[in-house]
C-alpha atoms as a PDB file:
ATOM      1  CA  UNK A   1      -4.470  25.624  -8.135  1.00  0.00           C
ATOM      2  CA  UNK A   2      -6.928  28.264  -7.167  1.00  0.00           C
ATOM      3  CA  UNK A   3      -9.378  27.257  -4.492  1.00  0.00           C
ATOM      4  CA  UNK A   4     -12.425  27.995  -6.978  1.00  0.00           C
ATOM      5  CA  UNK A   5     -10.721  26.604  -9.954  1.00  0.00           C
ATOM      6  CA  UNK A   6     -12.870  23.808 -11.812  1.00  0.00           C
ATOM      7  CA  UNK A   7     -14.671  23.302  -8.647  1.00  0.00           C
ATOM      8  CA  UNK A   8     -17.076  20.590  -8.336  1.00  0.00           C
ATOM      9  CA  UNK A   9     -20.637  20.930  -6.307  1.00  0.00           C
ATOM     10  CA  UNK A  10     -21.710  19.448  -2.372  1.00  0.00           C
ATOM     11  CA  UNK A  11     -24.867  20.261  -1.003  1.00  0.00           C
ATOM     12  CA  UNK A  12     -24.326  22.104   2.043  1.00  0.00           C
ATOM     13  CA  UNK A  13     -27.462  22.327   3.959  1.00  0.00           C
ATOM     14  CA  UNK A  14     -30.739  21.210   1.773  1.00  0.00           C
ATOM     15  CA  UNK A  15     -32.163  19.799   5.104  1.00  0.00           C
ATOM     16  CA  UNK A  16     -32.274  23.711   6.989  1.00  0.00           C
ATOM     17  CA  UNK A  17     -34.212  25.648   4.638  1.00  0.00           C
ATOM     18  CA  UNK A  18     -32.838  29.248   4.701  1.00  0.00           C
ATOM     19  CA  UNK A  19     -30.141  28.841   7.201  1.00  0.00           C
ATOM     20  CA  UNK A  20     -27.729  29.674   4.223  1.00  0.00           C
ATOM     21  CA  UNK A  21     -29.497  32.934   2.898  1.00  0.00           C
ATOM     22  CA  UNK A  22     -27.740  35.422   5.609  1.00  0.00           C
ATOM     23  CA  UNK A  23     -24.503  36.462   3.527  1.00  0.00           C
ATOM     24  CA  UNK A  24     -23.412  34.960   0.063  1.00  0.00           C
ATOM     25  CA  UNK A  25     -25.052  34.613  -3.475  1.00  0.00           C
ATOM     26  CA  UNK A  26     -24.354  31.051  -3.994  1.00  0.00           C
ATOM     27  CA  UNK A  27     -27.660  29.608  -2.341  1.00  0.00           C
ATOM     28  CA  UNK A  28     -27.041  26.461  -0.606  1.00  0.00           C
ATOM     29  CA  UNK A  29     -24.250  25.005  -3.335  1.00  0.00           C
ATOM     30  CA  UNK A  30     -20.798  25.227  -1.540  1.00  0.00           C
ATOM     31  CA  UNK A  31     -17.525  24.244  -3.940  1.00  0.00           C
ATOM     32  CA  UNK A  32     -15.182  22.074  -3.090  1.00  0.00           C
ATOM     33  CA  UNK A  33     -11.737  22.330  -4.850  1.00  0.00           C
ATOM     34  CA  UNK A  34     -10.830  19.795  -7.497  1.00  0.00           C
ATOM     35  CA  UNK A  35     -10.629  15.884  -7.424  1.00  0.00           C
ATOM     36  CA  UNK A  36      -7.128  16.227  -9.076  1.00  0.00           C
ATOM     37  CA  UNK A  37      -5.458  17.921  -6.045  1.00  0.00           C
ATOM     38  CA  UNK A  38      -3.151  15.724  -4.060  1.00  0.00           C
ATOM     39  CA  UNK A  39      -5.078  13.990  -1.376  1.00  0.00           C
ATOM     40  CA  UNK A  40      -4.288  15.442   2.336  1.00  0.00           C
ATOM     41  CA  UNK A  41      -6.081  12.945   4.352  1.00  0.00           C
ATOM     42  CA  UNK A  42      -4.998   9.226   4.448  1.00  0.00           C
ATOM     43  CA  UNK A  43      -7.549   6.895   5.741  1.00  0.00           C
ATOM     44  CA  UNK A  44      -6.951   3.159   7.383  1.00  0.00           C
ATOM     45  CA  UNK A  45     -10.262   0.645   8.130  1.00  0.00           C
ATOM     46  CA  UNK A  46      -9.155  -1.043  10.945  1.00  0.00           C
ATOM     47  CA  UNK A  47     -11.706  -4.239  10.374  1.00  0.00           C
ATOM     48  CA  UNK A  48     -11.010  -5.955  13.626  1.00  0.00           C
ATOM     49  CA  UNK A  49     -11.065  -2.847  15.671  1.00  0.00           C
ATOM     50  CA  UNK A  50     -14.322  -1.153  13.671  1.00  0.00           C
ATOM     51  CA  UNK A  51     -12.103   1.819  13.606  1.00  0.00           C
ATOM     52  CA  UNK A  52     -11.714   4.378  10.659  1.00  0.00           C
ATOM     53  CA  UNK A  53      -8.770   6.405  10.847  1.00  0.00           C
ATOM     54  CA  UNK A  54      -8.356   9.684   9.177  1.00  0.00           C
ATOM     55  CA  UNK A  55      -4.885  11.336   9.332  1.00  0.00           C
ATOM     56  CA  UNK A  56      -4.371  14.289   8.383  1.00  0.00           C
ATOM     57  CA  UNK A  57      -1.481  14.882   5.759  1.00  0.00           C
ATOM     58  CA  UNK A  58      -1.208  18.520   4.562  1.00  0.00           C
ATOM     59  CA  UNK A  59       1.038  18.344   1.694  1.00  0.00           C
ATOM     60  CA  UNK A  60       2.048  22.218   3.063  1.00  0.00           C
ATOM     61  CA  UNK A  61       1.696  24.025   6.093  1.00  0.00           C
ATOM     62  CA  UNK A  62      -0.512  22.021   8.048  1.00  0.00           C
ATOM     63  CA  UNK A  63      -3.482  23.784   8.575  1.00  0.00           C
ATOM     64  CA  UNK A  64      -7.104  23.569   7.212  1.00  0.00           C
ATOM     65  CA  UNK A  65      -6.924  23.919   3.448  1.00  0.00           C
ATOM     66  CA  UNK A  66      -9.254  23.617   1.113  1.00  0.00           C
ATOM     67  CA  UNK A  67      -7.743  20.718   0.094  1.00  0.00           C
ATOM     68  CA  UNK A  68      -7.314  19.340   3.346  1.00  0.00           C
ATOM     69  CA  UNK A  69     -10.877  20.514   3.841  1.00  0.00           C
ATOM     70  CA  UNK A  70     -11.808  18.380   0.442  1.00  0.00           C
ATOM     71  CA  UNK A  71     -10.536  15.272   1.474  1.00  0.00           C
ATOM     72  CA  UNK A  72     -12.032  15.188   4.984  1.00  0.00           C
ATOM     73  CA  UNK A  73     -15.505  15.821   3.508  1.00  0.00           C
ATOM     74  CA  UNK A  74     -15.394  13.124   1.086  1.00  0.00           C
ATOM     75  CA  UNK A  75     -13.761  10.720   4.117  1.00  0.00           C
ATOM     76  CA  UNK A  76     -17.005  11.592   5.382  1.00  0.00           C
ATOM     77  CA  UNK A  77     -18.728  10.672   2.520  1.00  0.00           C
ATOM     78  CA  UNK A  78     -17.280   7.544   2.197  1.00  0.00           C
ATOM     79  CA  UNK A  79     -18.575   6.307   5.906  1.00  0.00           C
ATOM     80  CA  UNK A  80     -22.026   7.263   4.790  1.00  0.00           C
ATOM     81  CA  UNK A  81     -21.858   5.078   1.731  1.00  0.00           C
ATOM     82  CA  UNK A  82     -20.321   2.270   3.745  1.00  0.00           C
ATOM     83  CA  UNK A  83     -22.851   2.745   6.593  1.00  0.00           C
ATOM     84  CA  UNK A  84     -25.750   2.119   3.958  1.00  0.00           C
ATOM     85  CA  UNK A  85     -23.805  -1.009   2.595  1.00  0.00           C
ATOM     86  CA  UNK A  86     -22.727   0.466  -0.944  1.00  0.00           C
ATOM     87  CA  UNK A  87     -19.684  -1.407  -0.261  1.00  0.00           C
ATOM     88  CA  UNK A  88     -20.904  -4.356   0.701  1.00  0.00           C
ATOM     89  CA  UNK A  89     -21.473  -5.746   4.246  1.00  0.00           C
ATOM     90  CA  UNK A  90     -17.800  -5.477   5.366  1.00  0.00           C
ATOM     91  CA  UNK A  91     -18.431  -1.292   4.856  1.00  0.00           C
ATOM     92  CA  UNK A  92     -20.845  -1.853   7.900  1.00  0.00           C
ATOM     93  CA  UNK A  93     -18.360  -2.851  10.150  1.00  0.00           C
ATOM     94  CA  UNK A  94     -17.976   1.121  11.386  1.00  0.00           C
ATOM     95  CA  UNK A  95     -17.850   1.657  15.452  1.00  0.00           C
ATOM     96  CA  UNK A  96     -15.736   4.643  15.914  1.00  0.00           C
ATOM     97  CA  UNK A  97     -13.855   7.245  13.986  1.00  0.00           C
ATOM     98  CA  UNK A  98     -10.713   8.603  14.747  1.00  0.00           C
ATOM     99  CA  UNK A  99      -9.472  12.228  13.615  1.00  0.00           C
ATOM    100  CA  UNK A 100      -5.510  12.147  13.983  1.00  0.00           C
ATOM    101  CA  UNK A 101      -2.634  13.647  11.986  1.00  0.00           C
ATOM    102  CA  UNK A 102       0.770  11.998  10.576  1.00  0.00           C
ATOM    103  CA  UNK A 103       2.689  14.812  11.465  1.00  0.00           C
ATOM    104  CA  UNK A 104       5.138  14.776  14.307  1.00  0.00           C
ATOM    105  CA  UNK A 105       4.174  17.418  17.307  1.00  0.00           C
ATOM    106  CA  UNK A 106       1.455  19.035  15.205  1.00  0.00           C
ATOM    107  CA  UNK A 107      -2.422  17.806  15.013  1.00  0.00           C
ATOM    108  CA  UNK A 108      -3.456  21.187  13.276  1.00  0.00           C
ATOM    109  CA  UNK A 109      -2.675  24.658  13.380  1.00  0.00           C
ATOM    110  CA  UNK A 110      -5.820  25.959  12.654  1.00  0.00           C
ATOM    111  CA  UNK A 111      -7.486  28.117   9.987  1.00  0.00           C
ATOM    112  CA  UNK A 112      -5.976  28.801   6.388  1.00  0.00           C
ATOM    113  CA  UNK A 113      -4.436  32.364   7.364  1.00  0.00           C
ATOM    114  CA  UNK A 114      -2.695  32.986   4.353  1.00  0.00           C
ATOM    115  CA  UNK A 115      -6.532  32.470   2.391  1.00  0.00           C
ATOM    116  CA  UNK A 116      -8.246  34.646   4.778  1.00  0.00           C
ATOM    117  CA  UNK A 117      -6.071  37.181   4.219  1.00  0.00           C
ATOM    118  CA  UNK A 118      -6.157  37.590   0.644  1.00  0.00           C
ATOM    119  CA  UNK A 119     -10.404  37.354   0.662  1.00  0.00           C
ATOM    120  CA  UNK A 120     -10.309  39.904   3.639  1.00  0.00           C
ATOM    121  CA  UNK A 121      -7.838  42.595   1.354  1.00  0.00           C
ATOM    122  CA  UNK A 122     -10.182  41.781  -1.462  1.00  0.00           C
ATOM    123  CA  UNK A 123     -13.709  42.518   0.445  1.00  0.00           C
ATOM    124  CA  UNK A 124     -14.043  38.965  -1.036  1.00  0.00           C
ATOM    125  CA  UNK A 125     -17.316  37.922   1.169  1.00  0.00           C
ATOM    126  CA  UNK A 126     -18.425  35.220  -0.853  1.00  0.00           C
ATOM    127  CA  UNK A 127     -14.972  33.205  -0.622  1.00  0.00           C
ATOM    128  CA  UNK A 128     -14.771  33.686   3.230  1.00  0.00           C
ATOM    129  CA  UNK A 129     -18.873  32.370   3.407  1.00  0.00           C
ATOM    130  CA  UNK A 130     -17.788  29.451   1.315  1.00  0.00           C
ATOM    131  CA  UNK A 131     -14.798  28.360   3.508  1.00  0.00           C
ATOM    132  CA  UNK A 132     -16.758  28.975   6.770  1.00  0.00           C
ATOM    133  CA  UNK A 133     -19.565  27.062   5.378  1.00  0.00           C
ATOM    134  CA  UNK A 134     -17.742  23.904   4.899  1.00  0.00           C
ATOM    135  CA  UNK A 135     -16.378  24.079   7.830  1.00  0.00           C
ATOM    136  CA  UNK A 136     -19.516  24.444   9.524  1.00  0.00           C
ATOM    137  CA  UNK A 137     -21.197  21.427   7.818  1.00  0.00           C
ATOM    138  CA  UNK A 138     -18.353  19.118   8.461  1.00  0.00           C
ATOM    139  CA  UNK A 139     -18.518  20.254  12.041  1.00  0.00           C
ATOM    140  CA  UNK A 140     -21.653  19.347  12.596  1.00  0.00           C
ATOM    141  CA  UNK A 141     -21.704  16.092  10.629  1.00  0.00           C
ATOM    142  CA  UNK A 142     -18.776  15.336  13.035  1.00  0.00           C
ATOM    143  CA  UNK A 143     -20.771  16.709  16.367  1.00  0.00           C
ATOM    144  CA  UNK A 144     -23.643  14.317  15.576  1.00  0.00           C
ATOM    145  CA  UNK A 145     -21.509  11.213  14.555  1.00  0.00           C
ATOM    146  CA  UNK A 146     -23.035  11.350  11.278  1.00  0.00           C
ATOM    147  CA  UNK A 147     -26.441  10.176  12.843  1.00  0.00           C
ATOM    148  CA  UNK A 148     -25.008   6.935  12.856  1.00  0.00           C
ATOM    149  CA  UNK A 149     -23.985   4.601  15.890  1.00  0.00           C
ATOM    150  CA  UNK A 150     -20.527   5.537  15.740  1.00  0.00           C
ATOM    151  CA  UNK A 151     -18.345   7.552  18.332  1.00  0.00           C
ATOM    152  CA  UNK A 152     -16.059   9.670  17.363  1.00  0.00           C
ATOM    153  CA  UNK A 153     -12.446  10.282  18.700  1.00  0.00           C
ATOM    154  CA  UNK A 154      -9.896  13.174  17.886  1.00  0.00           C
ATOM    155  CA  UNK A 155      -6.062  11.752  19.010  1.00  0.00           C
ATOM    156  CA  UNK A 156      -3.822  15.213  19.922  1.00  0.00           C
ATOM    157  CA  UNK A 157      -0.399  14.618  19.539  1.00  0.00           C
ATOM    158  CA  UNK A 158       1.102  18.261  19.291  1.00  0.00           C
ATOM    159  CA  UNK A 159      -0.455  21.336  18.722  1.00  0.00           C
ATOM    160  CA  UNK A 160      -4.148  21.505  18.424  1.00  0.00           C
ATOM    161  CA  UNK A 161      -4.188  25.621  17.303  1.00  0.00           C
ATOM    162  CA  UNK A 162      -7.191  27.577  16.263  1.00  0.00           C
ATOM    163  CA  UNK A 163      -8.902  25.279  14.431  1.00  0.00           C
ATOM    164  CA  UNK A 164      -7.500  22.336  15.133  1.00  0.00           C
ATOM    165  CA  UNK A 165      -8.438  22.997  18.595  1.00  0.00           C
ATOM    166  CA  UNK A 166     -12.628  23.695  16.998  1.00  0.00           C
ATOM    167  CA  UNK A 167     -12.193  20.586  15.212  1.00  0.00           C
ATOM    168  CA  UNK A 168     -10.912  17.948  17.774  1.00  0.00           C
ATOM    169  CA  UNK A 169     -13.901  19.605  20.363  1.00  0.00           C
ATOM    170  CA  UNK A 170     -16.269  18.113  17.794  1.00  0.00           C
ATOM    171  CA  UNK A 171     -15.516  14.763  18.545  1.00  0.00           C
ATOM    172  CA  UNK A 172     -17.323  12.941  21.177  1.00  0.00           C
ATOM    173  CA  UNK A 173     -14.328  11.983  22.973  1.00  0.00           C
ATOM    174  CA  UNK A 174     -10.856  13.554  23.067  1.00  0.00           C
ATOM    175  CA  UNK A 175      -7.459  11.715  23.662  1.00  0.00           C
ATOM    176  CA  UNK A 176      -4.519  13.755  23.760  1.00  0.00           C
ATOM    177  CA  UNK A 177      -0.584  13.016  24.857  1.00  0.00           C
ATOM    178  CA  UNK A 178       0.577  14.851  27.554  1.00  0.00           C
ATOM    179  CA  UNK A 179       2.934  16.700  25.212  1.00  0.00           C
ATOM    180  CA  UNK A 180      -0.218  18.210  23.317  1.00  0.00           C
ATOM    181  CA  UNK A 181      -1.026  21.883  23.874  1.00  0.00           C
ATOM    182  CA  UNK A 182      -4.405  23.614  22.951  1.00  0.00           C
ATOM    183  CA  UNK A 183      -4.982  27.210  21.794  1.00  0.00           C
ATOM    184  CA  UNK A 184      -7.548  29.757  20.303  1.00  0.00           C
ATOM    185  CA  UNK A 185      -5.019  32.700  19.580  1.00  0.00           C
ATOM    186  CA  UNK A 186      -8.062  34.517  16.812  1.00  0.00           C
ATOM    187  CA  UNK A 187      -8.360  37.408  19.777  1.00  0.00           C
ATOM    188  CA  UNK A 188      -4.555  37.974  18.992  1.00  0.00           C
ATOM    189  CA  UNK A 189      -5.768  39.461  15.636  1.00  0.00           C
ATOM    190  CA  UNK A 190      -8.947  41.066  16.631  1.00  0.00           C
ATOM    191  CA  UNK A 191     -11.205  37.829  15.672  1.00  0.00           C
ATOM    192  CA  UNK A 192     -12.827  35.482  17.308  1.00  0.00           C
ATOM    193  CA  UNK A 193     -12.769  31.339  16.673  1.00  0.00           C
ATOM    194  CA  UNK A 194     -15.870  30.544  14.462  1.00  0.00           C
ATOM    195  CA  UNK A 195     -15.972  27.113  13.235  1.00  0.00           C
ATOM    196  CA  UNK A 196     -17.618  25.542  16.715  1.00  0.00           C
ATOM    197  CA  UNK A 197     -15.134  26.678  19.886  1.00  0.00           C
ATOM    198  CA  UNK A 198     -18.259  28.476  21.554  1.00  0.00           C
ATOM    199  CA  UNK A 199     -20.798  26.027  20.500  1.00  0.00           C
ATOM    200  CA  UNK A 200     -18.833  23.122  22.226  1.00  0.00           C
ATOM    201  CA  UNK A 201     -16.624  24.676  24.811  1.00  0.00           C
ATOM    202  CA  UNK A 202     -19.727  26.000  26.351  1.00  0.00           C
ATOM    203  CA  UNK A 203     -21.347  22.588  26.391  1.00  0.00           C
ATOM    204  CA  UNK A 204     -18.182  21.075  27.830  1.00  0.00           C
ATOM    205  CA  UNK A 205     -17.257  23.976  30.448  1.00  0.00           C
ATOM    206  CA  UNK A 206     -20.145  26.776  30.561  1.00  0.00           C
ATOM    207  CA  UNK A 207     -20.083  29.834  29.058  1.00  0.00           C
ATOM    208  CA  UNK A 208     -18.495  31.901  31.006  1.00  0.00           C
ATOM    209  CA  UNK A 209     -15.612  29.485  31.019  1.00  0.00           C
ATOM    210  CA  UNK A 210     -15.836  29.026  27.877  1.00  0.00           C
ATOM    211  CA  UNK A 211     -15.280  32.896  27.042  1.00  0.00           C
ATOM    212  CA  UNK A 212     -12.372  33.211  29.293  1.00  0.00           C
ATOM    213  CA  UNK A 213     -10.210  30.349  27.194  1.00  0.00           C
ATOM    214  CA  UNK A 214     -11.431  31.893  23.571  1.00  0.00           C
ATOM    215  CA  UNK A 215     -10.699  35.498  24.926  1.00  0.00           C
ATOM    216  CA  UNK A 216      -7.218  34.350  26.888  1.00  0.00           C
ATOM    217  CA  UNK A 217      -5.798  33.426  23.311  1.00  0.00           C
ATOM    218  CA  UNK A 218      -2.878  31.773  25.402  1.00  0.00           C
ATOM    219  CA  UNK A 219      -1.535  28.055  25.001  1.00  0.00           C
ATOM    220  CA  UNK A 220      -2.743  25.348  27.539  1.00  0.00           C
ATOM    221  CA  UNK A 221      -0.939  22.476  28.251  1.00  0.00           C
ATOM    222  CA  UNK A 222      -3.264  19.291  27.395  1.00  0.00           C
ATOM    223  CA  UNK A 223      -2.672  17.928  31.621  1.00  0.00           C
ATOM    224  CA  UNK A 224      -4.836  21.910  31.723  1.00  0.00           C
ATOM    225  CA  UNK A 225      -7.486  20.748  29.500  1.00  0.00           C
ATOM    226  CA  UNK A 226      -7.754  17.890  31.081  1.00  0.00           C
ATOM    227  CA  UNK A 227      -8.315  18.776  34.663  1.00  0.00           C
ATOM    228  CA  UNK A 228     -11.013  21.483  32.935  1.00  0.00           C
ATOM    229  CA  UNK A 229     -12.579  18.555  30.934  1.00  0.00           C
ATOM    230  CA  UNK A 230     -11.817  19.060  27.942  1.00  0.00           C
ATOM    231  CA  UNK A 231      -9.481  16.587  27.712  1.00  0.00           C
ATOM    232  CA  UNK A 232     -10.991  13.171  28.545  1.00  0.00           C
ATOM    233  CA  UNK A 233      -8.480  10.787  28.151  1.00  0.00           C
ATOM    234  CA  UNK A 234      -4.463  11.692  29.063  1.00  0.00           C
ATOM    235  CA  UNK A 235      -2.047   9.419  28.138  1.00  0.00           C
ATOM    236  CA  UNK A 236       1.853   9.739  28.213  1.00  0.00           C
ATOM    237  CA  UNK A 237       3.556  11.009  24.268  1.00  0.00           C
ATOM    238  CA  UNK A 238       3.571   8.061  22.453  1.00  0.00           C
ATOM    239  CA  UNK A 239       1.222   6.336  23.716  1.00  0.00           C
ATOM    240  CA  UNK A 240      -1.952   7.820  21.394  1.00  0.00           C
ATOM    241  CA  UNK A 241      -2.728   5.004  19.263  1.00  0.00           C
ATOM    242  CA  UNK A 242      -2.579   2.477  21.962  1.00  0.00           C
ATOM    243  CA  UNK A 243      -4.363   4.661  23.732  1.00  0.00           C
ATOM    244  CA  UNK A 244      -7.425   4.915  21.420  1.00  0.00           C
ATOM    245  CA  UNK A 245      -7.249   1.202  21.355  1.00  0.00           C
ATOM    246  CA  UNK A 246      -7.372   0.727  24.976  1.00  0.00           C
ATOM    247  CA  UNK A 247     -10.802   2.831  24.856  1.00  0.00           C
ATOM    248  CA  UNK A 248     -11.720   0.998  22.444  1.00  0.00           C
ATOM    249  CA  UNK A 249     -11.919  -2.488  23.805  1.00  0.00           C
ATOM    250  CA  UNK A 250     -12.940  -0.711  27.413  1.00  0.00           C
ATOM    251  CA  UNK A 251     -16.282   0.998  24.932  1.00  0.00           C
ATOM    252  CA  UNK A 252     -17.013  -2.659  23.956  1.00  0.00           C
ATOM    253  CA  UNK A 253     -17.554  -4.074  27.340  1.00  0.00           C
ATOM    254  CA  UNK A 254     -20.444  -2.058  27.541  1.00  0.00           C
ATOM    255  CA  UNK A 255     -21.041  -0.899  23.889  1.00  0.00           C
ATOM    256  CA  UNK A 256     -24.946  -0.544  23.932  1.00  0.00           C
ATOM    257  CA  UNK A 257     -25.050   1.565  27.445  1.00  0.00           C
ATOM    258  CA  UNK A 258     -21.934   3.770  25.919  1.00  0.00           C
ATOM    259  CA  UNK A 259     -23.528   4.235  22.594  1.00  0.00           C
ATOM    260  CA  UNK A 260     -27.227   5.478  24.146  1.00  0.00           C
ATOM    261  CA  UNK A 261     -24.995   7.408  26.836  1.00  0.00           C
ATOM    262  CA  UNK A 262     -24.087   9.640  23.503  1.00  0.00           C
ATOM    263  CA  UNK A 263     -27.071   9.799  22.072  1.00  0.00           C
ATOM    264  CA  UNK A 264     -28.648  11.256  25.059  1.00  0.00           C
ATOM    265  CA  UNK A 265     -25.934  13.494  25.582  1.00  0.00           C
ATOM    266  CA  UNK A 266     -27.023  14.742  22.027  1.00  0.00           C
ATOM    267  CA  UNK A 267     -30.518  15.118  22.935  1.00  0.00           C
ATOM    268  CA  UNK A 268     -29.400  16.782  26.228  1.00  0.00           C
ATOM    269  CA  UNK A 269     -27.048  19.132  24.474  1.00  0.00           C
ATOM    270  CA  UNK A 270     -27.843  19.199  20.902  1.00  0.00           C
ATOM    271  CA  UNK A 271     -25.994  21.321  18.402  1.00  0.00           C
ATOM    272  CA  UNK A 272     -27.383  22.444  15.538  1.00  0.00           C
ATOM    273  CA  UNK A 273     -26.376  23.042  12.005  1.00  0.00           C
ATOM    274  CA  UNK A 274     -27.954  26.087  11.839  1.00  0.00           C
ATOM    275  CA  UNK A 275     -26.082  27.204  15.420  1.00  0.00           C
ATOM    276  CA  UNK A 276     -22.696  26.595  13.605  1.00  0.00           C
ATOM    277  CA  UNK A 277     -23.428  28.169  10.922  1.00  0.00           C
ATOM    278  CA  UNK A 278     -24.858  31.605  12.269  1.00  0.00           C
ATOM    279  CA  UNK A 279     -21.898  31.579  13.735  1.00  0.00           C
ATOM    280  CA  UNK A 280     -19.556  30.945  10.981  1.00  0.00           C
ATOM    281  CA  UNK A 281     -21.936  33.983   9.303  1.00  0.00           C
ATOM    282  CA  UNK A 282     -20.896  36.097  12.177  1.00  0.00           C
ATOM    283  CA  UNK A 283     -16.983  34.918  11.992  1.00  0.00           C
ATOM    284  CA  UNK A 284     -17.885  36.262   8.140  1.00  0.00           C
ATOM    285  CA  UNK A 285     -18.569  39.735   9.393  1.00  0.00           C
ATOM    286  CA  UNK A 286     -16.202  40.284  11.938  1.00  0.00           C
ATOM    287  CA  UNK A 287     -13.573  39.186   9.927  1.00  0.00           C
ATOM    288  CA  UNK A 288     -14.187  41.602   6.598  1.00  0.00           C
ATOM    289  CA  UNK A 289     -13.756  44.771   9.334  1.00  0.00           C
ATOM    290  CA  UNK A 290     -10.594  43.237  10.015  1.00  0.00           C
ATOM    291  CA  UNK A 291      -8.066  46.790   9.748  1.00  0.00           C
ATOM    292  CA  UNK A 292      -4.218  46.447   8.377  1.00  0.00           C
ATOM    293  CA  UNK A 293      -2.960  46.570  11.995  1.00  0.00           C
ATOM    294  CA  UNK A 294      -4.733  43.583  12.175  1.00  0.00           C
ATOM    295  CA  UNK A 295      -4.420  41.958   9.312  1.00  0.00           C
ATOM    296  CA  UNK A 296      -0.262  42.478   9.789  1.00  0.00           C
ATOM    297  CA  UNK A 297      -0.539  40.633  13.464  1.00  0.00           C
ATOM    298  CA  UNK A 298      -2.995  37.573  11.282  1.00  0.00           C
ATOM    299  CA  UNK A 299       0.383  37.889   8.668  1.00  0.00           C
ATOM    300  CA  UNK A 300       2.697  37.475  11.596  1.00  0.00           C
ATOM    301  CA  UNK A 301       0.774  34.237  13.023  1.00  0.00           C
ATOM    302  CA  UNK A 302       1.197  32.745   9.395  1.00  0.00           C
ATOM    303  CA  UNK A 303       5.084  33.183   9.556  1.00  0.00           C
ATOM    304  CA  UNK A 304       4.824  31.274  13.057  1.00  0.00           C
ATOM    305  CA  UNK A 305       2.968  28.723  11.676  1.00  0.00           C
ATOM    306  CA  UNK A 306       5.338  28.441   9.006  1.00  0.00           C
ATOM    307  CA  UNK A 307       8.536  28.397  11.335  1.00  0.00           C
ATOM    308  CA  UNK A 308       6.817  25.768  13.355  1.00  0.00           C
ATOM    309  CA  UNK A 309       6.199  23.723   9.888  1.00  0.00           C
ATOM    310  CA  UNK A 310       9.540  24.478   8.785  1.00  0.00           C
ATOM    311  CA  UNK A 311      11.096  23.045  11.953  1.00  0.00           C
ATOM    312  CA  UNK A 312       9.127  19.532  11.740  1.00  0.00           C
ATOM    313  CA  UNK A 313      10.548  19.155   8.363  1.00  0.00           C
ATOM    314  CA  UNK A 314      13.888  19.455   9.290  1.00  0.00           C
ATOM    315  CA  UNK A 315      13.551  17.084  12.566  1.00  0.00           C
ATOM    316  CA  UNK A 316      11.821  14.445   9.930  1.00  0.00           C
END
């Protein structure tokens, strides 16, 4: 089904007046695909633990779909409405959430390729903006923990690509197996990453640092990102979910002091909607001058992607 088939409205930004008036003719409505899709994120409320899980489950090649994109907004959603007790006082019971995937060796591959592709043959602005745009907003609702006093976690077991590498830096904390590797390969294809890699690699590292990793486009091992900081907790493959349980229970021992220890790193460091989405604007622009040289190299990543897809399947 088409991305803008039947599509059903979500506020995007009604809090930063005119952030959204740069590029695009849809105001501040962004569409999300349709509730009849196959969900791609699987949830678990782990009551004891106060931990919501959120794994991601592409039903195709595991990158950010709008679909996959869909579900993860309304998983979102769903911790709001608990966090304000629609679901009774047991939807309270939210201390950390956990971004994590179900597949074997991959966390994400990144950004739809095959999607931007078509919209950038088509000079199809509008769909790119729209994409971007949710992207943006459920970076930032990630980056700021949903305002709530929650921390978030993103568990790397494989390959963190592209944007799965932008969406596991918007976590407060990142755990990754030793297998994991971490990449921004967008130079490869004459782009740039621009769903939050320079808005929180900067923060983490500098960014001067933080230009040298986005323009490198090469693979780093996770023991790498970890010895940059990046990386803050590194754990031996197969060990992840203990793992996140293990910082768990060591957060608890001094919950309060952790929990204002985030929010001041927030204040220190904020990052804004409006940041991420200038910058998703920008990603907009660059990528409609995209040429066919570069477009074939963006067509060659997707046939990676898929041989790397294609090869989990089989060992499954």
């Amino acid at each position: 089904m088409s991305y803008l088939a039947n599509p059903v409205p979500y506020r995007l930004d009604a809090d930063v007046p005119g952030a959204l008036q740069s590029s695009g003719s849809f105001g501040a409505e962004v569409l999300l695909p349709p509730t009849s899709e196959p969900c791609e994120l699987e949830t678990v409320h782990d009551d004891d633990r106060r931990i919501f899980w959120q794994f991601m489950a592409p039903r195709g090649r595991p990158s950010f779909t709008p679909g996959l994109l869909r579900d993860m907004t309304r998983a979102l959603d769903s911790v709001e409405a608990m966090a304000a007790g629609r679901y009774g006082e047991r939807g309270r019971r939210i201390g950390f959430m956990v971004l994590a995937s179900r597949l074997p060796g991959i966390f994400n591959l990144g950004g739809d390729l095959p999607h931007f592709i078509e919209a950038i043959e088509k000079g199809d602005r509008e769909r790119l903006a729209l994409y971007a745009r949710v992207c943006a907003r459920g970076q930032y609702r990630r980056a700021i923990a949903l305002d709530l006093p929650i921390c978030t976690i993103a568990l790397v077991q494989g390959d963190a690509l592209g944007g799965g590498f932008e969406a596991a830096l918007a976590h407060d904390v990142i755990i990754a197996e030793r297998g994991a590797s971490f990449a921004l390969p967008e130079v490869l294809f004459n782009l740039f990453p621009g769903m939050g890699a320079y808005s929180f690699l900067s923060r983490r590292l500098g960014s001067a640092q933080a230009e040298r990793i986005i323009l490198g486009g090469r693979v780093h091992t996770a023991e790498e990102m970890h010895g940059l900081g990046v990386v803050d907790v590194l754990v031996e493959d197969g060990r992840g979910v203990e793992a996140v349980h293990e910082f768990v229970e060591d957060f608890g021992r001094a919950g309060a002091a952790r929990r204002a220890l985030l929010k001041a790193r927030r204040i220190v460091s904020p990052v804004t909607l409006r940041e991420l989405i200038e910058i998703a604007d920008l990603w907009v622009d660059a990528a409609l001058t995209l040429g066919p040289s570069d477009l074939r190299r963006m067509h060659h990543l997707a046939k990676a992607q898929d041989r790397r897809w294609n090869k989990v399947q089989r060992r499954s």
